[in-house]
PDB file of N, CA and C in Angstrom:
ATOM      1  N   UNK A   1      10.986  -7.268  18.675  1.00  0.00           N
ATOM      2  CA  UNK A   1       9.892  -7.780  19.517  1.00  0.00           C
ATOM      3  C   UNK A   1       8.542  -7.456  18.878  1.00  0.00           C
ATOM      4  N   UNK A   2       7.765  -8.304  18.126  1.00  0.00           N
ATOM      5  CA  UNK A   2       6.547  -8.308  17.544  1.00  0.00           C
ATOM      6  C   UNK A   2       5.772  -7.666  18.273  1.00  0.00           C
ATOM      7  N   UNK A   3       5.512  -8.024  19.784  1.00  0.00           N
ATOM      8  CA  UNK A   3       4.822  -7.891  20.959  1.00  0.00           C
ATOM      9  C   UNK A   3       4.634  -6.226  20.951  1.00  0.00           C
ATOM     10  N   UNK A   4       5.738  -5.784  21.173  1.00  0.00           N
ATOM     11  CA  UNK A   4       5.955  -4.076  21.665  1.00  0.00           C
ATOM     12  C   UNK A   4       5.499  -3.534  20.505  1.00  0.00           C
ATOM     13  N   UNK A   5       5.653  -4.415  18.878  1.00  0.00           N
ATOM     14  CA  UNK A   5       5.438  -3.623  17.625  1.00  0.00           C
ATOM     15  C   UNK A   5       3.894  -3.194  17.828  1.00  0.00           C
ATOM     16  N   UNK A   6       3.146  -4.726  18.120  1.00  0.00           N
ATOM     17  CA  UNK A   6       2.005  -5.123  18.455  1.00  0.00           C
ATOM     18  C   UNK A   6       1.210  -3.548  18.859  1.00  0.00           C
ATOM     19  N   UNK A   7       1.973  -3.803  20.409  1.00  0.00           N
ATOM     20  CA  UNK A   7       1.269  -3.136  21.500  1.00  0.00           C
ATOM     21  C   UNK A   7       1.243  -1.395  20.792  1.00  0.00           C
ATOM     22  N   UNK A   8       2.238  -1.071  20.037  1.00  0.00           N
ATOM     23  CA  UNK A   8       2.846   0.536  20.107  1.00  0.00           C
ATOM     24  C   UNK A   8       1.217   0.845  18.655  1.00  0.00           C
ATOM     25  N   UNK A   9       1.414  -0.260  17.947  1.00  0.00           N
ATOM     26  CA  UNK A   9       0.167   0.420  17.290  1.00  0.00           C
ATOM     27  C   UNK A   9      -1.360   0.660  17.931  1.00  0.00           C
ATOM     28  N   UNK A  10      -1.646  -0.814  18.660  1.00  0.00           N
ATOM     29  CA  UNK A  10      -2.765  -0.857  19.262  1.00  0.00           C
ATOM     30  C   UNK A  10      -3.066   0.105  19.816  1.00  0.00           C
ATOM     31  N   UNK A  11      -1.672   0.694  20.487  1.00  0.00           N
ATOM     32  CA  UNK A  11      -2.016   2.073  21.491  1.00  0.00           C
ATOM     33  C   UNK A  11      -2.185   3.241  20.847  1.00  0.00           C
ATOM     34  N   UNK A  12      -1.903   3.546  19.363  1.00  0.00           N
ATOM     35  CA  UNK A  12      -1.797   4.317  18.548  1.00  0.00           C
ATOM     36  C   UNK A  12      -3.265   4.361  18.264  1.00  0.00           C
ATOM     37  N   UNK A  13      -3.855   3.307  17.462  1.00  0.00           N
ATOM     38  CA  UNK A  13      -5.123   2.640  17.169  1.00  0.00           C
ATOM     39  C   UNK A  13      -6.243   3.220  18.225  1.00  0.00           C
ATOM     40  N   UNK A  14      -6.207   2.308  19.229  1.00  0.00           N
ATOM     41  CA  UNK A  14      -7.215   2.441  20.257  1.00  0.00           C
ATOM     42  C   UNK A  14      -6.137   2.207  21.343  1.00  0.00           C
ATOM     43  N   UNK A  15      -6.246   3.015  22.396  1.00  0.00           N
ATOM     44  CA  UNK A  15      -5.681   2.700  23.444  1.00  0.00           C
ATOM     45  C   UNK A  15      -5.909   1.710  24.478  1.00  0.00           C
ATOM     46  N   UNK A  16      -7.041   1.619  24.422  1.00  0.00           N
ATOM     47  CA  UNK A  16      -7.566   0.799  25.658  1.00  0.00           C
ATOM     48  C   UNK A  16      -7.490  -0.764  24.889  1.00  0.00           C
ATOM     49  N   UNK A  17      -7.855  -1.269  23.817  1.00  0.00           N
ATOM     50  CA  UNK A  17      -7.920  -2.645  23.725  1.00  0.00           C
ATOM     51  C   UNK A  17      -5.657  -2.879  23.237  1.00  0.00           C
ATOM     52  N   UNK A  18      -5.544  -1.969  22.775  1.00  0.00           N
ATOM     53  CA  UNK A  18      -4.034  -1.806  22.700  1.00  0.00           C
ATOM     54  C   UNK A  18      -3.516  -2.468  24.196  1.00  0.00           C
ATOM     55  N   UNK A  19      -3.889  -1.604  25.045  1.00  0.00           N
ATOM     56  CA  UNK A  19      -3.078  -2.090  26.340  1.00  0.00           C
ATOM     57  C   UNK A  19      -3.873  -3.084  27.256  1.00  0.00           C
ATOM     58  N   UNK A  20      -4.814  -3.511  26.948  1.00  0.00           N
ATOM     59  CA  UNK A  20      -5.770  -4.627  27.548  1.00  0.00           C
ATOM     60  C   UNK A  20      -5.084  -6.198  26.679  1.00  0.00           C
ATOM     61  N   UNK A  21      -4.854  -5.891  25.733  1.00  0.00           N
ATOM     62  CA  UNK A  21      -4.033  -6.861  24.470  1.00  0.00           C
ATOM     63  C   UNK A  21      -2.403  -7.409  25.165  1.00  0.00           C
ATOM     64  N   UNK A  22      -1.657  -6.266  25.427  1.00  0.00           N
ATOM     65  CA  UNK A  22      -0.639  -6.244  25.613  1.00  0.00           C
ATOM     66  C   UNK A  22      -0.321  -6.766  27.106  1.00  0.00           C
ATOM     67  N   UNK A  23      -1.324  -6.488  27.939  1.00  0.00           N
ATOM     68  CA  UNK A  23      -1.129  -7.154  29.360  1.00  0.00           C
ATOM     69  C   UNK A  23      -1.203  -8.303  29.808  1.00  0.00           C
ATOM     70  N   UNK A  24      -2.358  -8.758  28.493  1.00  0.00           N
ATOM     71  CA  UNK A  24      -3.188 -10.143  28.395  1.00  0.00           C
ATOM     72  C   UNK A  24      -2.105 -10.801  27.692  1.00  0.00           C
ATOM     73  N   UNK A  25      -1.304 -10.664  27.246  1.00  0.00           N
ATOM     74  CA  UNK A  25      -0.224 -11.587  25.994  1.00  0.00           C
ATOM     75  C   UNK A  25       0.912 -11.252  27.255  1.00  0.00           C
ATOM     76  N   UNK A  26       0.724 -10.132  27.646  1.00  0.00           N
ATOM     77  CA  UNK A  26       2.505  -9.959  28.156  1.00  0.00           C
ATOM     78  C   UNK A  26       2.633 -11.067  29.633  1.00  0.00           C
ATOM     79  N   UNK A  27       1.051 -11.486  29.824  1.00  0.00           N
ATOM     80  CA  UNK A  27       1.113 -12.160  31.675  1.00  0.00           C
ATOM     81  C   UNK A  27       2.309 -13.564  31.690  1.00  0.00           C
ATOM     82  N   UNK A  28       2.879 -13.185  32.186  1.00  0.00           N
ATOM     83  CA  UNK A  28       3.761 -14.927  31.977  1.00  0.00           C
ATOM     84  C   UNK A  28       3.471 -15.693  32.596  1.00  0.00           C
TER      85      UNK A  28
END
């Protein structure tokens, strides 16, 4: 899953645009 690869660095990176990223891509 690209997505979770995505998200696990972003959150690593910066947390906040990490999981602002991941909520915004994850909305179905």
């Amino acid at each position: 899953m690209p997505l979770l690869d995505s998200f696990c660095v972003d959150h690593v990176k910066m947390k906040a645009p990490g999981v602002r990223l991941a909520k915004s891509m994850k909305t179905p």
